[in-house]
Protein backbone atom coordinates (compact mmCIF):
# COMPACT_ATOMS: atom_id res chain seq x y z
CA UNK A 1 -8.00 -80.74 4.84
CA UNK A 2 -5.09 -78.60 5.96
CA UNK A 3 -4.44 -78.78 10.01
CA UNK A 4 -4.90 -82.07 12.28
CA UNK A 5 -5.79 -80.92 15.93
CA UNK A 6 -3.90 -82.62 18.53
CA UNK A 7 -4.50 -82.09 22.58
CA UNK A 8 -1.85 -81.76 24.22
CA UNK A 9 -0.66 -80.83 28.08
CA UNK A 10 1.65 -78.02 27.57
CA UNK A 11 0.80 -76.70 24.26
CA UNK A 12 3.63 -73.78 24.58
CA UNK A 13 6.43 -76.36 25.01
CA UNK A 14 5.26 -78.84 22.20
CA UNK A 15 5.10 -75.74 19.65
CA UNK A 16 8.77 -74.95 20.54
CA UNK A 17 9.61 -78.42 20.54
CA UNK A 18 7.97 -79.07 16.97
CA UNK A 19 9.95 -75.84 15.89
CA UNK A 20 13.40 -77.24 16.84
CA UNK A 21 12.80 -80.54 14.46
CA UNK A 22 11.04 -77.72 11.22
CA UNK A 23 8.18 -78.32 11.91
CA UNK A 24 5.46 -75.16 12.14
CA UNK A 25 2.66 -75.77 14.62
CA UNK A 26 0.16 -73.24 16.22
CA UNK A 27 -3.50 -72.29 17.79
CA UNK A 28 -5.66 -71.79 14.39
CA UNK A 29 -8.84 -72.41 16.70
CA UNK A 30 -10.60 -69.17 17.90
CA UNK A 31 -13.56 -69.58 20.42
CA UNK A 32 -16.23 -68.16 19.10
CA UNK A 33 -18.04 -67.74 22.81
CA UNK A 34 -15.91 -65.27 23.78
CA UNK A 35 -16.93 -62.52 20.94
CA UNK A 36 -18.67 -59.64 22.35
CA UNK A 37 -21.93 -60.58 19.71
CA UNK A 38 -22.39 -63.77 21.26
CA UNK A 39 -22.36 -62.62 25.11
CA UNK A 40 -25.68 -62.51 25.83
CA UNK A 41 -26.07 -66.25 25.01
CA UNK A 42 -23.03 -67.57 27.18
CA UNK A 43 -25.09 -68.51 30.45
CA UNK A 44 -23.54 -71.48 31.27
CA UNK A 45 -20.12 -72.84 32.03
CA UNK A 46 -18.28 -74.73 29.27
CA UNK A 47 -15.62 -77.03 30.66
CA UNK A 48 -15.05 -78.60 27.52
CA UNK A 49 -14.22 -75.69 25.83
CA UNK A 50 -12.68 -74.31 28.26
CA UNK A 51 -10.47 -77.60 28.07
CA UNK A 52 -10.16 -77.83 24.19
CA UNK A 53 -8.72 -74.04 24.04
CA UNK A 54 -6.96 -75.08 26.61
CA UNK A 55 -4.69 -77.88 24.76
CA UNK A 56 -5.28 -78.07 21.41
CA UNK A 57 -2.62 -77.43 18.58
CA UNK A 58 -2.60 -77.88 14.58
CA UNK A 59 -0.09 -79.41 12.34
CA UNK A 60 -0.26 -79.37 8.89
CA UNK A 61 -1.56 -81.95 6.81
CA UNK A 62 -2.35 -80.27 3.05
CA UNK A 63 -1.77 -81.08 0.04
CA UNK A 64 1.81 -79.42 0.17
CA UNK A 65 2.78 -81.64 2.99
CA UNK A 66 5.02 -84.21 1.12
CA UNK A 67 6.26 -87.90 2.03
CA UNK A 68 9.52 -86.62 3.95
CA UNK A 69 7.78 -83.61 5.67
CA UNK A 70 5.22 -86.19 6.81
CA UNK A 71 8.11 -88.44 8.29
CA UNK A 72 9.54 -85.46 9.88
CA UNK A 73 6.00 -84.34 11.93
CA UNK A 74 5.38 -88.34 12.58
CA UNK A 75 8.75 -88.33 14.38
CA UNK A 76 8.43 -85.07 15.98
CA UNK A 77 5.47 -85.66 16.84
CA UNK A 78 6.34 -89.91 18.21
CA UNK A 79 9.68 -88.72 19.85
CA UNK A 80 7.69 -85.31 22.15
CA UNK A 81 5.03 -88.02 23.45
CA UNK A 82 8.58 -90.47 24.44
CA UNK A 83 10.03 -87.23 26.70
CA UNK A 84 6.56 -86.48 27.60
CA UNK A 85 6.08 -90.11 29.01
CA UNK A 86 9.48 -89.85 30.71
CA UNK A 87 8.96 -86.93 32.20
């Protein structure tokens, strides 16, 4: 394992929030739907996709992520849901 995927509202702002505390934080999810060789089987609508691409973000979680880097996402992490809940 190597990314956790959170869901999140504003992805944008969390990513730029997540930078200001050191922590790195991005898309790493592609939809495979949308690539021209799978077109002609896309018929239907796929809200949950849709949704998922939508919100979703990674932060790392590999082997390289040590005890204080883990303590700094937690609290990144904890303190954007507090302003988000304020907000």
């Amino acid at each position: 394992f190597w990314a956790y995927t959170l869901l999140v509202e504003d992805v944008d702002s969390f990513v730029r929030f997540l930078r200001t505390k050191g922590v790195v934080a991005s898309k790493i999810h592609d939809r495979n739907d949308t690539k021209t060789i799978f077109a002609a089987y896309r018929k239907d609508a796929l809200p949950g996709v849709d949704y998922f691409d939508r919100h979703h973000v990674c932060i790392p979680v590999g082997w390289w992520v040590g005890a204080p880097e883990r303590q700094t996402i937690i609290s990144a992490v904890k303190e954007w849901e507090t302003c988000e809940a304020g907000a």
